[in-house]
Protein backbone atom coordinates (compact mmCIF):
# COMPACT_ATOMS: atom_id res chain seq x y z
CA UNK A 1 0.00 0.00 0.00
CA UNK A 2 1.32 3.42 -0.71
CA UNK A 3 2.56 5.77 2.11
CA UNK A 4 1.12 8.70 3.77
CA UNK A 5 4.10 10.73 3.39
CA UNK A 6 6.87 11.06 0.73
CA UNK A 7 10.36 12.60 1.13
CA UNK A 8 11.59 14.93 -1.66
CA UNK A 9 14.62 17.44 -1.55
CA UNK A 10 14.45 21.19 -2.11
CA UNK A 11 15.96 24.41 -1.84
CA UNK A 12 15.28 26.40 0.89
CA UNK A 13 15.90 29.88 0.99
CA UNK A 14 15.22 31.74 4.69
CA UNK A 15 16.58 35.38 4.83
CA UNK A 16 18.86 35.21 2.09
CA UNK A 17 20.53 32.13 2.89
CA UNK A 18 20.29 28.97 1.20
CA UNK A 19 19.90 25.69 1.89
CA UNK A 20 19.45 22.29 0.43
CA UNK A 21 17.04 19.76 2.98
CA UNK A 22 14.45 17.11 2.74
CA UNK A 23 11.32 17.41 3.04
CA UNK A 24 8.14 15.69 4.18
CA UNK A 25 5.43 15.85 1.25
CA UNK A 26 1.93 13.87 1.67
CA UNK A 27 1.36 11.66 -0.53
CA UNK A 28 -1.20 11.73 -3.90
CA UNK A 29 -2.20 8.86 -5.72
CA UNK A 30 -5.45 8.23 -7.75
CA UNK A 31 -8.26 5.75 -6.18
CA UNK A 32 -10.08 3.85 -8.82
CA UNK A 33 -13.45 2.36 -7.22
CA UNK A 34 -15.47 0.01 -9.25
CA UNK A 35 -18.81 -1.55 -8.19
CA UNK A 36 -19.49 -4.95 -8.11
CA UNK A 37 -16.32 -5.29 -10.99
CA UNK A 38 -17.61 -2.47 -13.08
CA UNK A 39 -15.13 1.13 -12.75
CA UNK A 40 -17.61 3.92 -10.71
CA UNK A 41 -15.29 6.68 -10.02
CA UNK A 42 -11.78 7.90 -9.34
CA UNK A 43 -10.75 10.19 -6.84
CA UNK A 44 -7.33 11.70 -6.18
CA UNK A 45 -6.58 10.67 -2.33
CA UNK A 46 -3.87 10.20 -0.05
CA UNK A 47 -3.14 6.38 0.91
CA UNK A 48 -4.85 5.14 3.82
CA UNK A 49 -8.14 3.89 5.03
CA UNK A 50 -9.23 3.19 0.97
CA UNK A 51 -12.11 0.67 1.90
CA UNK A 52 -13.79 3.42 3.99
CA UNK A 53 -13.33 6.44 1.50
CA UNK A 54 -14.89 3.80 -1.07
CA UNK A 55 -17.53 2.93 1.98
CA UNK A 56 -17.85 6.35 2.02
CA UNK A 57 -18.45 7.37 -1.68
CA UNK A 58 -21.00 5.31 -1.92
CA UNK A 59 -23.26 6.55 0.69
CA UNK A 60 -22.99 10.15 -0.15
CA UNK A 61 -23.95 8.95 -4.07
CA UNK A 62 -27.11 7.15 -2.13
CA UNK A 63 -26.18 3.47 -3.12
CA UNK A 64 -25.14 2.33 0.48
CA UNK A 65 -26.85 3.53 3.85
CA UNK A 66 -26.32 0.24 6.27
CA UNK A 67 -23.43 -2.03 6.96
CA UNK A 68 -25.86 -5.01 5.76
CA UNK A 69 -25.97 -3.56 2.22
CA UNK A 70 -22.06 -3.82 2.07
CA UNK A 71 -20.48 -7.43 1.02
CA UNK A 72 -16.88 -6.90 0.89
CA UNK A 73 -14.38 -4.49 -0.52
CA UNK A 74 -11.13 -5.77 -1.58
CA UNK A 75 -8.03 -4.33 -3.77
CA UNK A 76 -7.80 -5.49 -7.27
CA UNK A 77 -4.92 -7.54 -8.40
CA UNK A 78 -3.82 -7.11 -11.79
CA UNK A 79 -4.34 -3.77 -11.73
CA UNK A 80 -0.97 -2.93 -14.01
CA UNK A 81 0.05 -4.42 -17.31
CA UNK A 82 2.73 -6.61 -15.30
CA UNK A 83 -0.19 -7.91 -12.94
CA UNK A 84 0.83 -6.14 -10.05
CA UNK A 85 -0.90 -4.90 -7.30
CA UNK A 86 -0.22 -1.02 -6.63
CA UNK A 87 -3.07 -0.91 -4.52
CA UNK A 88 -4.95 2.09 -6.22
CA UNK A 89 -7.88 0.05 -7.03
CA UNK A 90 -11.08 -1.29 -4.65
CA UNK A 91 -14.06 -3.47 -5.68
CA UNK A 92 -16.91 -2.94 -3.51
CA UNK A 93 -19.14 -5.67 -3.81
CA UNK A 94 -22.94 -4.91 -2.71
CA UNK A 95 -24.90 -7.83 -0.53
CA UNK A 96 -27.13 -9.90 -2.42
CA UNK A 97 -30.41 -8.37 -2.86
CA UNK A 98 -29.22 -4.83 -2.90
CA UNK A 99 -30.22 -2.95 -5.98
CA UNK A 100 -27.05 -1.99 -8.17
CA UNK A 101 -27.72 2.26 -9.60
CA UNK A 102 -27.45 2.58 -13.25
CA UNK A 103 -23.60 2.96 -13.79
CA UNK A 104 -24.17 3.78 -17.23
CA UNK A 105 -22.69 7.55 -18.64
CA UNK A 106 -26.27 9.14 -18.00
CA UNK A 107 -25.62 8.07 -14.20
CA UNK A 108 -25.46 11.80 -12.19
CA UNK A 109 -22.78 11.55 -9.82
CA UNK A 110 -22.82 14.45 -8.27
CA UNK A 111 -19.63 14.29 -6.04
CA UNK A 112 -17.53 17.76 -7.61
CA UNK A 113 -18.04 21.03 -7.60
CA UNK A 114 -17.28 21.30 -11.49
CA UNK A 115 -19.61 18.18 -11.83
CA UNK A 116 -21.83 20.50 -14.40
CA UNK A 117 -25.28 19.94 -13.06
CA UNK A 118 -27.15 23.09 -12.29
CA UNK A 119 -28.54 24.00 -8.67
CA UNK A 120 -31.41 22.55 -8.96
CA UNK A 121 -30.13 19.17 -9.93
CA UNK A 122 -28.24 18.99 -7.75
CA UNK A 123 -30.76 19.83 -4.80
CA UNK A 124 -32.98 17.36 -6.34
CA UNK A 125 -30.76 14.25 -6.79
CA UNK A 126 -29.89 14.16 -2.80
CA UNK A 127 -33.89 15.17 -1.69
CA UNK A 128 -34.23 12.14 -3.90
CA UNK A 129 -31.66 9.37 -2.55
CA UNK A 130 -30.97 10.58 1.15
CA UNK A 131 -32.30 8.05 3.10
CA UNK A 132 -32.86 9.85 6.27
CA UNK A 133 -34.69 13.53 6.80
CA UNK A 134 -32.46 15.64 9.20
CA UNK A 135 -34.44 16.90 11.95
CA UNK A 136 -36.36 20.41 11.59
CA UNK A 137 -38.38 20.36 14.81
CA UNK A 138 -38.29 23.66 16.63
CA UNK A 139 -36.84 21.87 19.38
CA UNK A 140 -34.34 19.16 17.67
CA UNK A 141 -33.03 15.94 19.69
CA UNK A 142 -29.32 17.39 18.55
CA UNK A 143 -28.47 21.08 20.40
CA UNK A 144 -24.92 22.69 20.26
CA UNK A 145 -24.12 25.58 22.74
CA UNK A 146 -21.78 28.09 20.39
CA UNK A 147 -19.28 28.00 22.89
CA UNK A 148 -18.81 24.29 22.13
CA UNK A 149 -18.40 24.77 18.94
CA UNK A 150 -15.84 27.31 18.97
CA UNK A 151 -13.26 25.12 20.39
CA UNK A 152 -13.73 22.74 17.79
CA UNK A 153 -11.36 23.64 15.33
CA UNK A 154 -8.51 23.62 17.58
CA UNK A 155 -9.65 20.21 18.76
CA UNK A 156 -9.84 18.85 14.90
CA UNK A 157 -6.29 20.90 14.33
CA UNK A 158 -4.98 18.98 17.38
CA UNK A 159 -5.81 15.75 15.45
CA UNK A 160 -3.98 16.03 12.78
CA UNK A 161 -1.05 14.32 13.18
CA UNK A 162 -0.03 13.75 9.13
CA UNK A 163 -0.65 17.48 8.87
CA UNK A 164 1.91 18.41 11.73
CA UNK A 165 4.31 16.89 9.41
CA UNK A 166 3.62 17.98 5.96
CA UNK A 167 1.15 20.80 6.49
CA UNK A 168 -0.39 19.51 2.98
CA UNK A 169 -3.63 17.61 4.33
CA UNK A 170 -7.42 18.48 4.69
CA UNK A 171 -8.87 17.15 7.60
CA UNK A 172 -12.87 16.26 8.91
CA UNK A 173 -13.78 15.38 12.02
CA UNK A 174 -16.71 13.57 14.17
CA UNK A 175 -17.91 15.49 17.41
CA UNK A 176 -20.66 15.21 19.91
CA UNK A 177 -22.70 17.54 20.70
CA UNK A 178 -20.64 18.05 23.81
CA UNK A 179 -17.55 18.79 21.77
CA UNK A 180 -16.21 15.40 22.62
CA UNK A 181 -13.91 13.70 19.11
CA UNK A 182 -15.44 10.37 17.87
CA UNK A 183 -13.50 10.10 14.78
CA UNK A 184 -10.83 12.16 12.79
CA UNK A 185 -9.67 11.63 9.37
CA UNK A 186 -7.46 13.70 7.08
CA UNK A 187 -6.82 13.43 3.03
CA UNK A 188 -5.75 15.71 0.68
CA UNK A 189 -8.94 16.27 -0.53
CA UNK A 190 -11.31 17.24 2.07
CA UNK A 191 -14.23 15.34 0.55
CA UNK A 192 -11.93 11.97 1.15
CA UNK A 193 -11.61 13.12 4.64
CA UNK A 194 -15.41 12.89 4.75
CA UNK A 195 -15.96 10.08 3.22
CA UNK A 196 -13.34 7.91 5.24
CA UNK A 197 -15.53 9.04 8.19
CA UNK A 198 -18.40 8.31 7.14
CA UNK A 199 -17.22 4.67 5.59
CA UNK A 200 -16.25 3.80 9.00
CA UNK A 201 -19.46 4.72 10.32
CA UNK A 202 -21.05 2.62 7.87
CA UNK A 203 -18.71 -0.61 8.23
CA UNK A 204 -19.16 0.15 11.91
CA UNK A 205 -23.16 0.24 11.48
CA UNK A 206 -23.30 3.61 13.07
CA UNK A 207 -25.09 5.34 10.01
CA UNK A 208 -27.44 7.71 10.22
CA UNK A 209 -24.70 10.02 12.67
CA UNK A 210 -28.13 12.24 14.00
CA UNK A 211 -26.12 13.11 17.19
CA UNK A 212 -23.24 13.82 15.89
CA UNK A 213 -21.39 17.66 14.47
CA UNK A 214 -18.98 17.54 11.53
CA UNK A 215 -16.14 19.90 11.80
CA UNK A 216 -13.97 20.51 8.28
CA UNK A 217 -11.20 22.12 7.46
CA UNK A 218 -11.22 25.05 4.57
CA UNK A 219 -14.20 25.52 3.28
CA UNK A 220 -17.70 24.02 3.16
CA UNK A 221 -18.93 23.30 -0.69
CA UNK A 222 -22.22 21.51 -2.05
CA UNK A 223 -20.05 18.50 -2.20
CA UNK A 224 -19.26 18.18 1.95
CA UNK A 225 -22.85 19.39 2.98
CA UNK A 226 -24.53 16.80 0.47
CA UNK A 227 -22.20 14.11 2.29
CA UNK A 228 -23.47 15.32 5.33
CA UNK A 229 -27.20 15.08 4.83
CA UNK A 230 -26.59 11.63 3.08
CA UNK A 231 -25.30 10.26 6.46
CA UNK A 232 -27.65 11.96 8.90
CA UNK A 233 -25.29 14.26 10.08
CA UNK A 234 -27.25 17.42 11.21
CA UNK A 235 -24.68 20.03 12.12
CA UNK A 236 -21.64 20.48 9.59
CA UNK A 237 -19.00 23.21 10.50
CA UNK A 238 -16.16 24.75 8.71
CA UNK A 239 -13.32 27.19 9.16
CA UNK A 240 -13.76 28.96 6.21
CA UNK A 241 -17.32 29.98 3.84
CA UNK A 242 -19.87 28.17 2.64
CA UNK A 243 -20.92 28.03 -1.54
CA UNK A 244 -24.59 29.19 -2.24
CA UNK A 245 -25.20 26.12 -3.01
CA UNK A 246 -24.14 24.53 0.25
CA UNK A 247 -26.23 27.10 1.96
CA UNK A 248 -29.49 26.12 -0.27
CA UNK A 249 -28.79 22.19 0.39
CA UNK A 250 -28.68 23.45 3.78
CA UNK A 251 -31.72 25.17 4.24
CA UNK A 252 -33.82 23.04 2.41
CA UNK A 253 -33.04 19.58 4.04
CA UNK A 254 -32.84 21.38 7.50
CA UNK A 255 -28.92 21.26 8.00
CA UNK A 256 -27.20 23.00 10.48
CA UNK A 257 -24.65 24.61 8.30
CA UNK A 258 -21.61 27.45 10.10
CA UNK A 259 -18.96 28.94 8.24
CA UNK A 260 -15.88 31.15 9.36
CA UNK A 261 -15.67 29.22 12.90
CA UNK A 262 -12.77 31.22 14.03
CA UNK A 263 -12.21 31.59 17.61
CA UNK A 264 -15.50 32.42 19.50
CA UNK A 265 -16.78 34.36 15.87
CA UNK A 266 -18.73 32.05 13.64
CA UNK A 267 -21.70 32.85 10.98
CA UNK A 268 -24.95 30.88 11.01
CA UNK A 269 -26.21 30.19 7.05
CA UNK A 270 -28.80 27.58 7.92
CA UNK A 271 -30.88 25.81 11.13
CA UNK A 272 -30.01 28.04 13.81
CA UNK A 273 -32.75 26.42 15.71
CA UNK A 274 -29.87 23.74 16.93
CA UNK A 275 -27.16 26.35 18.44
CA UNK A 276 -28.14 27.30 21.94
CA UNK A 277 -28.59 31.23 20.98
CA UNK A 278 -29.76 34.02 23.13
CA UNK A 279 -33.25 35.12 21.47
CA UNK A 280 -32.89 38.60 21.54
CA UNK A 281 -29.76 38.27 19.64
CA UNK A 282 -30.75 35.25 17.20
CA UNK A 283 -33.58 37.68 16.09
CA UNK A 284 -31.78 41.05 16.14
């Protein structure tokens, strides 16, 4: 299996002075998942917990939702003209019984933010394959107190252990509701970050997450909130803004959606009505 990490040498030039040094890169090698044999999709991912980024990928794309639905996943040998294994490519084989989508080219998958499909679409092919509806009581089960929130970026940043070292990886993170870390996975592509979380919650029969905040680093685009809402995950936070889109996925499934969580400063886009919020304040 490939490595997190790769060493490369390189100039270095601090105040004039220069320098030749190694130096720790992460690691980028494509992911080719296929479906029952047939190729699906290939993603650009760091090496590392490949049978729950494919897990993963398949939930947010509505074709898995519990670990009974999920046979095996396995690398593919033969994957190179010499027959050798490089490890780059899973077969996900579904359970017997479970339906296999279309995988034909008119098959949406709607997994990129250049994927082409207009707003509405979009919007329409997750209303259409989530398999749970988020909560949009007045009074959810799941309530976050702001303060809580606000530490969790330093809590996710404290995770990252592959980023320490490289300072090249996206990371996503599982919280309670009482700030407490589940689960913490980084990539470097913040949707594989995702989707190895939510793969393991799937493999581990945890799925739908309804009590459970994820935290992202950068920003949060159509692509992260749709993963969100396809695993029952009511509350998704990121350090940095929201897309339009993001915010309209939001607000019509009933999302919990917070951008530029910074410190104790944050903006809510979508369902306030789960952050613990002076009234007064929340209306002024």
């Amino acid at each position: 299996m490939g490595r997190v990490t790769e060493r490369r040498r390189v100039i270095r030039i601090r105040d004039g002075a220069v320098s030749s040094r190694p130096d720790t890169l992460v690691a980028e090698e494509p992911l080719e998942i296929r479906l029952n044999g047939k190729p699906l999709a290939i993603t650009m991912r760091t090496p590392g917990d490949d049978f729950a980024l494919a897990a993963g990928f398949l939930v947010s794309e509505g074709v898995l939702a519990r670990a009974d639905e999920l046979a095996t996943i396995v690398y593919c040998a033969g994957a190179t003209a010499d027959g050798a294994n490089t490890y780059n490519v899973v077969d996900v084989r579904l359970a017997e019984g479970v339906a296999v989508p279309d995988l034909t080219l008119e098959r949406n998958f709607y997994t990129t933010s250049s994927c082409g499909l207009c707003g509405k679409a979009s919007l329409d092919a997750v209303r259409t394959t989530a398999r749970w509806a988020l909560d949009t009581a007045p009074e959810p089960a799941l309530r976050i107190d702001p303060e809580t929130l606000a530490a969790l970026p330093d809590r996710l940043r404290s995770a990252q252990q592959v980023f320490d070292r490289t300072g090249g990886l996206h990371a996503a993170a599982l919280f309670t509701a009482d700030g407490e870390l589940l689960d913490a996975r980084e990539d470097v592509g913040r949707h594989n970050a995702v989707d190895k979380i939510v793969g393991r919650a799937l493999q581990d029969g945890r799925l739908p997450l309804s009590s459970c905040v994820l935290m992202v680093s950068g920003r949060a685009s159509f692509e992260l909130a749709q993963k969100a809402v396809m695993a029952g995950i009511p509350v998704l936070a990121a350090v940095s803004a929201p897309s339009s889109l993001a915010v309209d996925l939001a607000t019509e499934t009933g999302l919990t959606l917070v951008g530029f969580l910074r410190g104790r400063s944050m903006n809510v886009y979508a369902g306030a009505h789960r952050l613990a919020l002076d009234e007064a304040g929340a209306a002024g």
